[in-house]
Protein backbone atom coordinates (compact mmCIF):
# COMPACT_ATOMS: atom_id res chain seq x y z
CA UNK A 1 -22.16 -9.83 -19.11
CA UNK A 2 -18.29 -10.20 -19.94
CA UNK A 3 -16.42 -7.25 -19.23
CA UNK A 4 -14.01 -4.92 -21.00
CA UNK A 5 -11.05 -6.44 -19.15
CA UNK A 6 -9.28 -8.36 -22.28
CA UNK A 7 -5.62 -7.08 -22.21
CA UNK A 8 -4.16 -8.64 -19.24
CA UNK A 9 -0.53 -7.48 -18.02
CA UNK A 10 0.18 -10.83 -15.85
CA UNK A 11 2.98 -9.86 -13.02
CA UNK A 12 5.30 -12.16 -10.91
CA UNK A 13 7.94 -13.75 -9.41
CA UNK A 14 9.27 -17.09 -10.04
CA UNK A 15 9.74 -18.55 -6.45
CA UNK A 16 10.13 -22.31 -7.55
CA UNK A 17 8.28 -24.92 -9.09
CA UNK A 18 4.71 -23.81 -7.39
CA UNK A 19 5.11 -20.35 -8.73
CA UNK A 20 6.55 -21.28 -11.89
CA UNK A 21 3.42 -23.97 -12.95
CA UNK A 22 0.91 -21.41 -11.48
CA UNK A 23 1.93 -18.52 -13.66
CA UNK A 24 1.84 -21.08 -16.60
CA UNK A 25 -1.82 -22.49 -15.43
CA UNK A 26 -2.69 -18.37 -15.04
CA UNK A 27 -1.52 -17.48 -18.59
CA UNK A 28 -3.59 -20.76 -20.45
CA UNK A 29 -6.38 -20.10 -18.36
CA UNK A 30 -6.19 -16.22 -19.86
CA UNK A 31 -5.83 -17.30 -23.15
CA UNK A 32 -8.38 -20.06 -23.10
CA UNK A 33 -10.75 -16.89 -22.09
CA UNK A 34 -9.44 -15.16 -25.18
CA UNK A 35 -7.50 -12.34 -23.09
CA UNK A 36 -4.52 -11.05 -24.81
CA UNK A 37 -1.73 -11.79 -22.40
CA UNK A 38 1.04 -8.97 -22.01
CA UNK A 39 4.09 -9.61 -20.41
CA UNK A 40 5.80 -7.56 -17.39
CA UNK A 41 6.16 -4.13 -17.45
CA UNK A 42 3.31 -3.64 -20.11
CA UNK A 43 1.48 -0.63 -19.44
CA UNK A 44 -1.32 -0.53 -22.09
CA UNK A 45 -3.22 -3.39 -20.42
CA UNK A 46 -6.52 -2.86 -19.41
CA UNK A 47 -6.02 -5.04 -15.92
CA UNK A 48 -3.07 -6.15 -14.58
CA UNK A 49 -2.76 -9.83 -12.58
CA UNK A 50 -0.05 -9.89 -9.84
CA UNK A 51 0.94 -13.28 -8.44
CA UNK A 52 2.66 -12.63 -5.38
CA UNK A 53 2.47 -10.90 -1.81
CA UNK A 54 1.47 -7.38 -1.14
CA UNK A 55 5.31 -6.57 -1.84
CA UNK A 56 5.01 -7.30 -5.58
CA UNK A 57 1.57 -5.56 -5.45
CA UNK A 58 3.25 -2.74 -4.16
CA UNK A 59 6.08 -2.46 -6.81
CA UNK A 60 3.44 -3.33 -9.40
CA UNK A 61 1.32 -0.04 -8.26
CA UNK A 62 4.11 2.02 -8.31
CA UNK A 63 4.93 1.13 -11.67
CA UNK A 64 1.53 1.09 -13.18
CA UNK A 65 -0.15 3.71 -11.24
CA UNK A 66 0.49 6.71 -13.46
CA UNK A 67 -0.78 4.95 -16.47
CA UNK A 68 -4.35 4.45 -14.64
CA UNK A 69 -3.41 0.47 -14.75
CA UNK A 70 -6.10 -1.38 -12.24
CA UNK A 71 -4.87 -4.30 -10.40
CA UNK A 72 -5.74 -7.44 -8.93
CA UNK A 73 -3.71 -9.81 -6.93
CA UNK A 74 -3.36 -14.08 -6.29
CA UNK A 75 -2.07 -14.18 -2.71
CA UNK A 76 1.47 -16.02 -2.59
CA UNK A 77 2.71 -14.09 0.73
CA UNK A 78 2.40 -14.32 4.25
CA UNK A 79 -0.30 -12.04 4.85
CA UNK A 80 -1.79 -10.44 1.49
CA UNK A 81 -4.06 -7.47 3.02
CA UNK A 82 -3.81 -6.45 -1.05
CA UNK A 83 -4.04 -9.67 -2.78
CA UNK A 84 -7.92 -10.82 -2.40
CA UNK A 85 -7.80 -14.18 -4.36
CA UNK A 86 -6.07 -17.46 -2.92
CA UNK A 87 -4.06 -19.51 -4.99
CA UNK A 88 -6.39 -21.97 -4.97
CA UNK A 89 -9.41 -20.15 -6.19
CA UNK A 90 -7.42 -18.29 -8.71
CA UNK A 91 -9.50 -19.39 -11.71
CA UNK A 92 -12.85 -19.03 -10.36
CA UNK A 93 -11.75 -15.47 -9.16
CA UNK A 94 -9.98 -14.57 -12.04
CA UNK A 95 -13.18 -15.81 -14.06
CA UNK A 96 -15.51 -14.20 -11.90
CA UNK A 97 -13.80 -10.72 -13.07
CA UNK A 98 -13.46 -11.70 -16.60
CA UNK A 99 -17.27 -12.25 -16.74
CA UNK A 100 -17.84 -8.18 -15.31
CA UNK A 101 -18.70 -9.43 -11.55
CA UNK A 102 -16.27 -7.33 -9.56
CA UNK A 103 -15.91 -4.17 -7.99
CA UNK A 104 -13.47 -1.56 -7.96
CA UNK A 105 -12.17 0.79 -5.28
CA UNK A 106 -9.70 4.11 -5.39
CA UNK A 107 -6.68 4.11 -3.23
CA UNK A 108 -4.73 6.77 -2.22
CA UNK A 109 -1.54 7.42 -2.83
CA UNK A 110 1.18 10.08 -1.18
CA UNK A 111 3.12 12.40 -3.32
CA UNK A 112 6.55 12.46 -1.81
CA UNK A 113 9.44 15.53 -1.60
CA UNK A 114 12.86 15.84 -0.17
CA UNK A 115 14.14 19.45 -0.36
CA UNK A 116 17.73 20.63 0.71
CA UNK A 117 18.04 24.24 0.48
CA UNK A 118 16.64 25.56 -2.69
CA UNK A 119 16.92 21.76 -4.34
CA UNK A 120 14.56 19.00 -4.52
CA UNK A 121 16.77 15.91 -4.40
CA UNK A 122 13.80 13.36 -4.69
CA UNK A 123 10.35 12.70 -6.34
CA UNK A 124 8.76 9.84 -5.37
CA UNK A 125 5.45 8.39 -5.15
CA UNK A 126 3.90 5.77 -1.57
CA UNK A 127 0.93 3.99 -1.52
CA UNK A 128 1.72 2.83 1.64
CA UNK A 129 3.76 4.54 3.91
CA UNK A 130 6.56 7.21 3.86
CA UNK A 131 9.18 6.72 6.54
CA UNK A 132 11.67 9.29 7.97
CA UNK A 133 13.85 7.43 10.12
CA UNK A 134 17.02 6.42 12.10
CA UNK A 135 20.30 5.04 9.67
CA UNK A 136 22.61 2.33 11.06
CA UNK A 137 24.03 4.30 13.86
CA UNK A 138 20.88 3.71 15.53
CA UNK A 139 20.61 7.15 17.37
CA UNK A 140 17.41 9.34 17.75
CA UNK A 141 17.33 12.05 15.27
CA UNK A 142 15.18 15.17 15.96
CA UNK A 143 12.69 16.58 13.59
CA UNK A 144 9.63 19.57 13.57
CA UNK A 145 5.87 18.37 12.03
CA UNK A 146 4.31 21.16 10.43
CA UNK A 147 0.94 20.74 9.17
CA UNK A 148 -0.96 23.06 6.66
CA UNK A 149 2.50 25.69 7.29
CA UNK A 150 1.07 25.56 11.15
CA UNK A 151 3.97 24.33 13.85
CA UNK A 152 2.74 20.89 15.87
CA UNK A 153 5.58 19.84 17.47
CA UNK A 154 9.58 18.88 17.49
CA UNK A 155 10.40 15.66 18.29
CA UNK A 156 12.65 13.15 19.35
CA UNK A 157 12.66 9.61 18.31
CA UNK A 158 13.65 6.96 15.85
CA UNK A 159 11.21 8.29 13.46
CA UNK A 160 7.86 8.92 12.00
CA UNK A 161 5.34 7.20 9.40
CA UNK A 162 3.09 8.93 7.47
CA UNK A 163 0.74 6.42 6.13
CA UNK A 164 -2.41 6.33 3.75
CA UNK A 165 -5.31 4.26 4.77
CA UNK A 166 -3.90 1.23 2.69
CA UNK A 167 -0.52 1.60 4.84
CA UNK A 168 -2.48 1.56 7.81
CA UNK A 169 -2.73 -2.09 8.53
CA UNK A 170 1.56 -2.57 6.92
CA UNK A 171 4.55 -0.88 9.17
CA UNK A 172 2.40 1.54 11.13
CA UNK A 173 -0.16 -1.10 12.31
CA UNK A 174 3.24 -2.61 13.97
CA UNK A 175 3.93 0.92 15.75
CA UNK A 176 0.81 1.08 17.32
CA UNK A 177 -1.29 3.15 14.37
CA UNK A 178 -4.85 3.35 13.59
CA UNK A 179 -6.38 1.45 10.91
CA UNK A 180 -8.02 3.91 8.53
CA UNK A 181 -10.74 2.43 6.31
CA UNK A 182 -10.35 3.34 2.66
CA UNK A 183 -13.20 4.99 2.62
CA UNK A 184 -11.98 7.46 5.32
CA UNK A 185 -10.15 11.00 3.78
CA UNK A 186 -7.30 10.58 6.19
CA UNK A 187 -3.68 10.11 6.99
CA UNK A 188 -2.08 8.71 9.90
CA UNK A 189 1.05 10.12 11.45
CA UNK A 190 3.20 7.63 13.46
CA UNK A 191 5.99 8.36 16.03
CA UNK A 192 8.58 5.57 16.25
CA UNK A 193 9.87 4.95 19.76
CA UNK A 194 9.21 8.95 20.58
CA UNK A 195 11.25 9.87 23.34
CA UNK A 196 8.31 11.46 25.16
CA UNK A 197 5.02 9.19 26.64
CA UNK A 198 2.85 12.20 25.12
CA UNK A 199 3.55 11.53 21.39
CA UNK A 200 0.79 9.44 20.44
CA UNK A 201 -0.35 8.81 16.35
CA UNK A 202 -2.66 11.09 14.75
CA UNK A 203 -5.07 11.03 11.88
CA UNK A 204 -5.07 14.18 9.20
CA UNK A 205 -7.38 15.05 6.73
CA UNK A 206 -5.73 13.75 3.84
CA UNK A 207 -5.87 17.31 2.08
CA UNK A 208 -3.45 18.41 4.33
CA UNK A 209 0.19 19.24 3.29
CA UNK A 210 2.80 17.36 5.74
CA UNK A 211 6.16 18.60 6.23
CA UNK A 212 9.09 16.70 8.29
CA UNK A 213 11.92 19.14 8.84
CA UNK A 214 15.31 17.26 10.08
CA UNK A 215 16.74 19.67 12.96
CA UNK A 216 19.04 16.91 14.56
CA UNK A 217 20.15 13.70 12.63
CA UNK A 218 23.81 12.21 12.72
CA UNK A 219 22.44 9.28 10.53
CA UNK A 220 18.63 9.50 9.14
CA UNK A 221 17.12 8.34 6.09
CA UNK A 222 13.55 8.67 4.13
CA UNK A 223 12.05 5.28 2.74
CA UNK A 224 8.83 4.95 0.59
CA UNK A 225 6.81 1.82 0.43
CA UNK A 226 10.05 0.43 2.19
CA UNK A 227 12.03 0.70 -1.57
CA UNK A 228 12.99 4.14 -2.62
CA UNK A 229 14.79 5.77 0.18
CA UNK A 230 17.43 8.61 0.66
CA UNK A 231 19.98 10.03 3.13
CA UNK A 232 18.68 12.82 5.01
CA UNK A 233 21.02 15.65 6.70
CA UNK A 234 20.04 18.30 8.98
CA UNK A 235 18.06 20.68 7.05
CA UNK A 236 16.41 18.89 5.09
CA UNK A 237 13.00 18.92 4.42
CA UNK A 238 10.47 16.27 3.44
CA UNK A 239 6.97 17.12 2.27
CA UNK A 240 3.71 14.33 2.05
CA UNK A 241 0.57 15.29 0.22
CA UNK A 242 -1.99 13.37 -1.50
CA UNK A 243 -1.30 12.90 -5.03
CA UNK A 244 -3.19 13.70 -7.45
CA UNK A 245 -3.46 10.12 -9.04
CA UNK A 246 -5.31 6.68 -7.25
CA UNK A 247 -4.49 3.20 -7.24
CA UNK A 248 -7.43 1.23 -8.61
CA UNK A 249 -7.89 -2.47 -7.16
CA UNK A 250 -10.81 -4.89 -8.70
CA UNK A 251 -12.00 -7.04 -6.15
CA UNK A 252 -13.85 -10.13 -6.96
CA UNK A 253 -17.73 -10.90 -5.93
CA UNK A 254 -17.73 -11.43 -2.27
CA UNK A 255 -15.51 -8.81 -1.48
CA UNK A 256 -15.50 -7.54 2.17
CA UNK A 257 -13.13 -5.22 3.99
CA UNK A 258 -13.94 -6.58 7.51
CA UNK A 259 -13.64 -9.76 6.45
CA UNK A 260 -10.49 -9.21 5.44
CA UNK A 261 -8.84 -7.73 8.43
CA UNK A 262 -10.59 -10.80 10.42
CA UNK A 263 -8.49 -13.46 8.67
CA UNK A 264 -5.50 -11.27 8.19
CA UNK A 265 -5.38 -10.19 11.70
CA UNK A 266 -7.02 -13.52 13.07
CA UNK A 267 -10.17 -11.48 14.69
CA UNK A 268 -13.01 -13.47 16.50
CA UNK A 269 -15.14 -15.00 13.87
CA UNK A 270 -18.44 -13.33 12.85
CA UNK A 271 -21.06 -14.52 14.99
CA UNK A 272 -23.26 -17.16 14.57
CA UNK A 273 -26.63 -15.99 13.06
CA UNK A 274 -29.70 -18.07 14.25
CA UNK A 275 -32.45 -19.20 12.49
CA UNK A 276 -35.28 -21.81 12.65
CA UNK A 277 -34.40 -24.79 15.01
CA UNK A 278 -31.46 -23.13 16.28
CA UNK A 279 -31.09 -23.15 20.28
């Protein structure tokens, strides 16, 4: 049965002559299937195709999100734990979802606050990560985690990442975080180079309201999804929660999480299964 997926926003970057001629093969292909193709920045569509890395997935989300936009990507990057379909299968996957065999699954994203005094100088959405951390003077800044309005500790270090389960395998997989399923309600909180062996990452219901209040910073900044960021001064106040709205990917048949995270993160292979004959 062919789905309801017939407006197609088609997203990304020219990078040269490869990306160029597969954006153009992407588009006939769409139009050959009699999609309506919509150009960047659309936001009626009812799917929208990112060629690219998980970075232009991520600015894609954060642009589309609020209009209830899903998203699918064709891997150009490095590692692509967001974009499920290779470049070379992007017609048959791209097809696949056309003709209604796909899945789709929720992500969530963070809600994101600065406050200074009685101001709120930012808004900002992460699906990712949020980051309070060290400017260029490269000195540990001090901060307090409160959790719920309940005290947990103050805190030395270069930072801390607060990261959804889709951040969980970006930044704070690199700073020694758990990887959090999707499935799993949670948040992950990340010290950066604490200055104490004790601090170690913890997982949060994601219902819980995070605050990171700056009590010592010559030079510290807040980044989200590594692009919106801010200065921070002492005093200042940034507050994570789960937002209200999700990030909806469409996978295509075949679809595995696990699998994923074994190419991405070159795991053992799955074992060998054996059958009739086999020794």
């Amino acid at each position: 049965m062919a789905s309801a997926l017939r407006r197609i926003a088609l997203i990304g970057k020219l990078r040269g002559a490869e990306s160029e001629g597969l954006l153009r093969d992407l588009r006939g292909f769409l139009q050959k299937r009699g999609c309506q193709v919509l150009p960047e920045g659309e936001t009626s569509a009812d799917l929208a195709v990112v060629v690219g890395g998980d970075g232009s997935m991520l600015a894609a989300a954060r642009e589309l999100v609020r209009h209830g936009v899903p998203l699918v990507g064709v891997n150009l990057g490095r590692v692509g734990f967001m974009t499920d379909i290779s470049h070379d299968d992007m017609q048959a996957g791209i097809g696949a979802i056309l003709d209604g065999r796909y899945s789709v699954e929720e992500r969530t994203l963070l809600d994101a606050e600065i406050h200074r005094g009685a101001e709120t100088v930012l808004r900002t959405i992460a699906l990712n990560e949020a980051v309070v951390g060290k400017g260029a003077q490269g000195r540990l800044i001090e901060f307090e985690l409160w959790l719920d309005g309940e005290f947990v500790y103050r805190l030395r270090a270069d930072g801390m990442i607060v990261c959804t389960p889709t951040g969980s395998t970006a930044y704070a997989l690199s700073a020694q975080g758990p990887i959090l399923h999707p499935a799993v309600p949670a948040l992950a909180l990340v010290p950066l180079n604490p200055h104490t062996l004790s601090a170690r990452p913890v997982s949060v219901a994601d219902r819980s309201a995070i605050e990171l209040r700056l009590v010592g910073a010559v030079d510290a900044r807040a980044y989200f999804d590594g692009v919106a960021h801010a200065d921070l001064a002492e005093g200042d106040r940034v507050t994570l929660r789960r937002s209200a709205d999700v990030l909806r990917f469409v996978h295509p048949p075949g679809y595995r999480y696990f699998a994923t995270l074994r190419e991405k993160l070159h795991w053992s292979e799955a074992p060998l299964r054996k059958g009739r004959g086999a020794e």
